[in-house]
PDB file of N, CA and C in Angstrom:
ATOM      1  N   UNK A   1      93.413 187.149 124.256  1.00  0.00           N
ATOM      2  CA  UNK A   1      94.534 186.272 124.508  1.00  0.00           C
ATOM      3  C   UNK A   1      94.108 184.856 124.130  1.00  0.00           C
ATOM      4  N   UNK A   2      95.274 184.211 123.609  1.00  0.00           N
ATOM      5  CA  UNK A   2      94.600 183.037 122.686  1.00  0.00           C
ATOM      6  C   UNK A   2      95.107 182.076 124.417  1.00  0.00           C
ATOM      7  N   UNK A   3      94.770 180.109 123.905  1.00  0.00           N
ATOM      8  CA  UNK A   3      95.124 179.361 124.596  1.00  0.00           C
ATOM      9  C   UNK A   3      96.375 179.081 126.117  1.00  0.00           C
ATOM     10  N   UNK A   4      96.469 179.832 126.423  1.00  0.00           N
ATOM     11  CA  UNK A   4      97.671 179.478 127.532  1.00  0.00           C
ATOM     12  C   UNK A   4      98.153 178.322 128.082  1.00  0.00           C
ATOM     13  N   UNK A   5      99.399 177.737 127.468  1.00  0.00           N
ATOM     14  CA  UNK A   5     100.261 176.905 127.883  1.00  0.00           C
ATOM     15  C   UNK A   5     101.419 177.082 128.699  1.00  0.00           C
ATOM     16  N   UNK A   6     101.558 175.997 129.855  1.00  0.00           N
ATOM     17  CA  UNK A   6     102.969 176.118 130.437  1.00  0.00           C
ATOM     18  C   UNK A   6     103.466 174.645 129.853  1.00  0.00           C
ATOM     19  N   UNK A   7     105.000 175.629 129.528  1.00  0.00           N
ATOM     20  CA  UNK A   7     106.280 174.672 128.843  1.00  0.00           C
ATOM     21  C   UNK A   7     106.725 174.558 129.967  1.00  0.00           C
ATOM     22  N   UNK A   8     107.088 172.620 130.451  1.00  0.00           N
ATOM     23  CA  UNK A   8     107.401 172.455 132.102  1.00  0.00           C
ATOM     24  C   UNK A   8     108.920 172.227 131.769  1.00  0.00           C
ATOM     25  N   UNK A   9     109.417 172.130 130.837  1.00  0.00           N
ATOM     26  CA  UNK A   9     110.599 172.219 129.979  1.00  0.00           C
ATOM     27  C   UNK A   9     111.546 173.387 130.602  1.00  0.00           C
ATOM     28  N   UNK A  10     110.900 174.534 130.198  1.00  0.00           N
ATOM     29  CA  UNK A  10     111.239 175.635 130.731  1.00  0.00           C
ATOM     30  C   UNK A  10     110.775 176.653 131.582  1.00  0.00           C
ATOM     31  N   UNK A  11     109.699 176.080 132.316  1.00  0.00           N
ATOM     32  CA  UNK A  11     108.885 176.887 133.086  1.00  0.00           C
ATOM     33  C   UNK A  11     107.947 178.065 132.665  1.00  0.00           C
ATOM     34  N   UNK A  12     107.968 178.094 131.559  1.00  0.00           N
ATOM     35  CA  UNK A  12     107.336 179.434 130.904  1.00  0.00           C
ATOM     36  C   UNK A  12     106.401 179.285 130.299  1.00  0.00           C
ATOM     37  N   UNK A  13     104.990 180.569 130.762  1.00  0.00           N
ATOM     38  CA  UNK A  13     103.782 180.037 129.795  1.00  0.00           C
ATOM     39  C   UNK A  13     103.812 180.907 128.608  1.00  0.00           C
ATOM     40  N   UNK A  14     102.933 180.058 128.202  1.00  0.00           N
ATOM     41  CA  UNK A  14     102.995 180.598 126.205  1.00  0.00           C
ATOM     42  C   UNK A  14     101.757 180.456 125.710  1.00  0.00           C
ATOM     43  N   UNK A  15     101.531 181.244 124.069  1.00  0.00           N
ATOM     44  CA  UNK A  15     100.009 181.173 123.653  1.00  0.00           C
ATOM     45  C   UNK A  15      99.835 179.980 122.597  1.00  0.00           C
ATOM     46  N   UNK A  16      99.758 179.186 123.382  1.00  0.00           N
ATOM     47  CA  UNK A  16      99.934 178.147 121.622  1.00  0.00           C
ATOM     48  C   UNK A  16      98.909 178.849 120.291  1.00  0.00           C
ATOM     49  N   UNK A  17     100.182 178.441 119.328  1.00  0.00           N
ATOM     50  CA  UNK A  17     100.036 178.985 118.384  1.00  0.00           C
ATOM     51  C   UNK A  17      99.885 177.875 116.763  1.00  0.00           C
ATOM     52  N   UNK A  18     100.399 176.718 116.932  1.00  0.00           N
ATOM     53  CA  UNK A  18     100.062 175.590 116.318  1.00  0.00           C
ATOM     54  C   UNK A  18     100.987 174.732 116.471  1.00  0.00           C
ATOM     55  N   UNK A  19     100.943 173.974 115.659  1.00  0.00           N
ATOM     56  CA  UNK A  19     101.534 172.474 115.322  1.00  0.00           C
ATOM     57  C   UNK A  19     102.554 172.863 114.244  1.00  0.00           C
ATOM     58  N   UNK A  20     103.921 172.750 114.882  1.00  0.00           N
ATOM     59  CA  UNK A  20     105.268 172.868 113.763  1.00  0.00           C
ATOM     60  C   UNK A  20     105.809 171.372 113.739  1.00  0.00           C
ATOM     61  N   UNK A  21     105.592 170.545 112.444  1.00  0.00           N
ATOM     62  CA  UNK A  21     106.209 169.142 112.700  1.00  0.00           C
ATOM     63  C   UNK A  21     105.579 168.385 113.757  1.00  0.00           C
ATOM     64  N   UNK A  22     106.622 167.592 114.699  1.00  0.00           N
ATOM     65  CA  UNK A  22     105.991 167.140 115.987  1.00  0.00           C
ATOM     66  C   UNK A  22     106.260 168.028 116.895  1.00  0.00           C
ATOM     67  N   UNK A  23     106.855 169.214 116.892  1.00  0.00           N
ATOM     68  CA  UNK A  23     106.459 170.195 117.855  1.00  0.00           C
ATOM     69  C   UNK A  23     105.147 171.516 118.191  1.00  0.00           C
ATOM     70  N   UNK A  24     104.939 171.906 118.950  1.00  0.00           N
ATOM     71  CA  UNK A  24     103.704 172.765 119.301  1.00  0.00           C
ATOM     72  C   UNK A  24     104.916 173.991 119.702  1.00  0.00           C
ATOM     73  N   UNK A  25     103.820 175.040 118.983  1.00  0.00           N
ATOM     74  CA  UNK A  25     104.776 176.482 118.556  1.00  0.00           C
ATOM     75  C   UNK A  25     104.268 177.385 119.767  1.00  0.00           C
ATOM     76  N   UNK A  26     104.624 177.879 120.904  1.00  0.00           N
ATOM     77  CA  UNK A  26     104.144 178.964 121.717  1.00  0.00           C
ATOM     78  C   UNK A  26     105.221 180.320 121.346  1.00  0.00           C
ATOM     79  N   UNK A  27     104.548 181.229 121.872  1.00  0.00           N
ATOM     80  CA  UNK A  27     104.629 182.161 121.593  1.00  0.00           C
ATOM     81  C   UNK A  27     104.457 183.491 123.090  1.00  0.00           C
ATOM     82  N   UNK A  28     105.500 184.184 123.655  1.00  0.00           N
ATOM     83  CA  UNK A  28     105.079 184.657 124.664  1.00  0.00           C
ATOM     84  C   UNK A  28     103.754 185.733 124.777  1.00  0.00           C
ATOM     85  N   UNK A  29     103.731 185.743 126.151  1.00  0.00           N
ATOM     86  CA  UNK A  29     102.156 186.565 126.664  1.00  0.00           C
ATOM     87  C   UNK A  29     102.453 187.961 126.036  1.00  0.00           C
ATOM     88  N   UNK A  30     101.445 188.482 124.948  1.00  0.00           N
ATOM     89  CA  UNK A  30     101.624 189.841 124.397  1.00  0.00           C
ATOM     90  C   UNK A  30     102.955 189.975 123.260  1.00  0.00           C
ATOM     91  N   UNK A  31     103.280 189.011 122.793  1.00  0.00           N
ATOM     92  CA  UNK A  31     104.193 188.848 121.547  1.00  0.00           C
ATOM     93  C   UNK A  31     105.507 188.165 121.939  1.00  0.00           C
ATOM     94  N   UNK A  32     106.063 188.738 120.969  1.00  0.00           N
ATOM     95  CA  UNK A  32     107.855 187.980 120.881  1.00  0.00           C
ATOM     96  C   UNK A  32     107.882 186.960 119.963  1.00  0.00           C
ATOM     97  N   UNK A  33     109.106 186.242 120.159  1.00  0.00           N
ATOM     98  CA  UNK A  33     109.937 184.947 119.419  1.00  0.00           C
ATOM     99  C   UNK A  33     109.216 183.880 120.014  1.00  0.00           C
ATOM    100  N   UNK A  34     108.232 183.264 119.084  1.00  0.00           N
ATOM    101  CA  UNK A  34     107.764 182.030 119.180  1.00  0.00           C
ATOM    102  C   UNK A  34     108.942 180.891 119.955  1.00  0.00           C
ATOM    103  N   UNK A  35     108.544 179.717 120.522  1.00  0.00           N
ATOM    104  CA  UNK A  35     110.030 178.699 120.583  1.00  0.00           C
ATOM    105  C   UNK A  35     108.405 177.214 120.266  1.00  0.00           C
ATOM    106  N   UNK A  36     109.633 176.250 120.228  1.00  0.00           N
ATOM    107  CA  UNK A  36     109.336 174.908 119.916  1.00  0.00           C
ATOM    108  C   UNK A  36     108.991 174.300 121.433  1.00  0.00           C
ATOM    109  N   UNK A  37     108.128 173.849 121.571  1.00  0.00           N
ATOM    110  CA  UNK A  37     108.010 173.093 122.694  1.00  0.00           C
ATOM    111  C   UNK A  37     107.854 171.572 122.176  1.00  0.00           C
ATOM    112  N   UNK A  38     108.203 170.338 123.360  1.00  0.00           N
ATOM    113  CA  UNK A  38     107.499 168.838 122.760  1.00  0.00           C
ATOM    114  C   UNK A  38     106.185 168.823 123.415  1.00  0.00           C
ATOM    115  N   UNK A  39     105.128 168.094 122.846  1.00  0.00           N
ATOM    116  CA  UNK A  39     103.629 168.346 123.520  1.00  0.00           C
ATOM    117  C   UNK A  39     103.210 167.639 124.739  1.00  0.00           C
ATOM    118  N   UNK A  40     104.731 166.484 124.911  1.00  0.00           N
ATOM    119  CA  UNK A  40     104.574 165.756 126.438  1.00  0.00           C
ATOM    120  C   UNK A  40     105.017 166.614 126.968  1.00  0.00           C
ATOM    121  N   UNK A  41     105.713 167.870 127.295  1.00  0.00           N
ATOM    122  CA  UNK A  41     106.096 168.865 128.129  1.00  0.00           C
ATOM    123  C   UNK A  41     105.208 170.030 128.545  1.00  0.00           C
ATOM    124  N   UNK A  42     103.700 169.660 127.909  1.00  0.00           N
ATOM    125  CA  UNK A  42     103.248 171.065 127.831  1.00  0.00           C
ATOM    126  C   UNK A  42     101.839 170.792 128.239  1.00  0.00           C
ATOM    127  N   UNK A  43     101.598 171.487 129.252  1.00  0.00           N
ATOM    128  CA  UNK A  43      99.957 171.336 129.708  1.00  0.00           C
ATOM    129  C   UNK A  43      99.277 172.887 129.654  1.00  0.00           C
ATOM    130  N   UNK A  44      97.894 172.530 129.938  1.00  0.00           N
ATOM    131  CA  UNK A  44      97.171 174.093 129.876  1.00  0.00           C
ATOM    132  C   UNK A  44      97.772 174.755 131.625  1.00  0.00           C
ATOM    133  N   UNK A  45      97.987 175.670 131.453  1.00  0.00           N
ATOM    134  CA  UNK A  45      97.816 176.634 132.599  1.00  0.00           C
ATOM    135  C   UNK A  45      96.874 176.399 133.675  1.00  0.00           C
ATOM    136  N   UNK A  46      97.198 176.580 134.833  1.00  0.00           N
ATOM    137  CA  UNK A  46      95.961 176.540 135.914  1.00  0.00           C
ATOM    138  C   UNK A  46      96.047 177.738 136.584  1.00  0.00           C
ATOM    139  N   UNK A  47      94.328 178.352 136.726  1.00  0.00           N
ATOM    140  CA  UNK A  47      94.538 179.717 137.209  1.00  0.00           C
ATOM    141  C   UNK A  47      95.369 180.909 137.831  1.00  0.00           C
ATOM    142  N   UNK A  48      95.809 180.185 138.556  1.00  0.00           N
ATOM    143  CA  UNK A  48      96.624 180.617 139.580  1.00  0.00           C
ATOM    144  C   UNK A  48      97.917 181.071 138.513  1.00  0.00           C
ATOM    145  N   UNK A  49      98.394 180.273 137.326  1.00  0.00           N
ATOM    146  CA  UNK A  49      99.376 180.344 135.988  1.00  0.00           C
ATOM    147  C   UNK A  49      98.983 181.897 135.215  1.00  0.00           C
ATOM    148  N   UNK A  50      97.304 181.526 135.131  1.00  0.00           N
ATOM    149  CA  UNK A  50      96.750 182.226 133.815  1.00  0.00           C
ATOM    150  C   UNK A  50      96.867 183.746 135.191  1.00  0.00           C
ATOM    151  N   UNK A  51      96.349 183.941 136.044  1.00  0.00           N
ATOM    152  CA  UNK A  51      96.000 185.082 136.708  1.00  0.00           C
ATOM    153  C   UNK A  51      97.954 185.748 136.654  1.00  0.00           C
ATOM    154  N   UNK A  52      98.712 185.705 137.197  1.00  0.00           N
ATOM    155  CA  UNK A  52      99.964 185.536 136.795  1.00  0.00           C
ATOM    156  C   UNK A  52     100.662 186.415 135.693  1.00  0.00           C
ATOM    157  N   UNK A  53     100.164 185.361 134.956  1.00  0.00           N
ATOM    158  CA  UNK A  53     100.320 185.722 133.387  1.00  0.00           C
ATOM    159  C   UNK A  53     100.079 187.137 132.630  1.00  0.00           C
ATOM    160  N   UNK A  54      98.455 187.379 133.019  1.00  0.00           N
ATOM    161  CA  UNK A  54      97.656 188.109 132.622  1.00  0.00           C
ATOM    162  C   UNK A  54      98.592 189.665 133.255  1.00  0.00           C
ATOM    163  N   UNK A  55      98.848 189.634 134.581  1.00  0.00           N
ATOM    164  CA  UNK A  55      99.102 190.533 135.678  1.00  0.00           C
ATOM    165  C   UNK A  55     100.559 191.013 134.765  1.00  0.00           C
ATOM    166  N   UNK A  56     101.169 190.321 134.492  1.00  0.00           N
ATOM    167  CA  UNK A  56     102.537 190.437 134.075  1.00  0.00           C
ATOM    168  C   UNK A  56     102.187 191.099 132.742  1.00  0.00           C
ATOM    169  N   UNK A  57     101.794 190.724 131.749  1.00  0.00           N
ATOM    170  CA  UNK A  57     101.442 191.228 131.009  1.00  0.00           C
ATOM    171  C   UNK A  57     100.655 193.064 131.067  1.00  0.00           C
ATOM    172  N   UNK A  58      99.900 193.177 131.856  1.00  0.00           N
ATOM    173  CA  UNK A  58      98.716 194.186 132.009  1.00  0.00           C
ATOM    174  C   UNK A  58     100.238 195.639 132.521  1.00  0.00           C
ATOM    175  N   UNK A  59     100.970 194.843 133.306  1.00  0.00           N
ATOM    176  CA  UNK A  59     101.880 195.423 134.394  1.00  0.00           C
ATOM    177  C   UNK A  59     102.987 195.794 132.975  1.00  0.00           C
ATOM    178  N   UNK A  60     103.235 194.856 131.781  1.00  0.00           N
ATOM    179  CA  UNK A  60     104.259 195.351 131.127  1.00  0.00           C
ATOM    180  C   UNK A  60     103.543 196.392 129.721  1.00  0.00           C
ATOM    181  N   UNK A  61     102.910 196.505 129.733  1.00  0.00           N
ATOM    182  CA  UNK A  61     101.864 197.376 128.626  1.00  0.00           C
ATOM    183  C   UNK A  61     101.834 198.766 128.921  1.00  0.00           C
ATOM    184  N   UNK A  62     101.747 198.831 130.487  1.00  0.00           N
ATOM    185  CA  UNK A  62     101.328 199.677 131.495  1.00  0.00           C
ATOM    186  C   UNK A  62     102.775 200.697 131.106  1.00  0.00           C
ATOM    187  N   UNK A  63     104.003 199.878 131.141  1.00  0.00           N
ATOM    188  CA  UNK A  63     105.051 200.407 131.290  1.00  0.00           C
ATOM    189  C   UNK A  63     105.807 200.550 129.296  1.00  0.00           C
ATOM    190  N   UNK A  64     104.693 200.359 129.169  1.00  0.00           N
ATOM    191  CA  UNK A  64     104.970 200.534 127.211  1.00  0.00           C
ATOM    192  C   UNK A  64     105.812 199.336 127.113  1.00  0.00           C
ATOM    193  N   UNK A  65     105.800 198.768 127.313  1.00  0.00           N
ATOM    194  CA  UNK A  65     106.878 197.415 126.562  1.00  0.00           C
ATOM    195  C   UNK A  65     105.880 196.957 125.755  1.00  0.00           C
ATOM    196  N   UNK A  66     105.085 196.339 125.634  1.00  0.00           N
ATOM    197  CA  UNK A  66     104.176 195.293 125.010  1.00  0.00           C
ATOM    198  C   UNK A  66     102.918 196.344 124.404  1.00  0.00           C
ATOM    199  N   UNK A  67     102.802 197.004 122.873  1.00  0.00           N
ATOM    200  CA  UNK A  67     102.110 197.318 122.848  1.00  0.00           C
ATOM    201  C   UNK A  67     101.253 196.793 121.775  1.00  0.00           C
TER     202      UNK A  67
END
């Protein structure tokens, strides 16, 4: 799993994925539709985010969504 960001924009964490223009490109936990975030909206994850994250993920794999 690459970098983990939360977009406080929209509450949702994401894998940053690069630099689009002046926006930063995330991408959800275990794939999907990238979105645009602005980079004043966006900090790293704090454990308690990343543990979360990870769980949700592990929990949707489990159930074949995310393979």
């Amino acid at each position: 799993m690459g970098v983990l960001m939360m977009d406080t924009s929209c509450d949702r964490v994401g894998e940053f994925r690069g630099v689009a223009g002046p926006y930063w490109s995330l991408r959800p936990i275990g794939g999907g539709t990238e979105w645009e975030a602005e980079p004043e909206q966006v900090r790293p994850v704090d454990p308690i985010e990343r543990l979360h994250a990870e769980t949700a993920r592990a929990n949707a794999r489990s159930r074949g969504e995310w393979l």
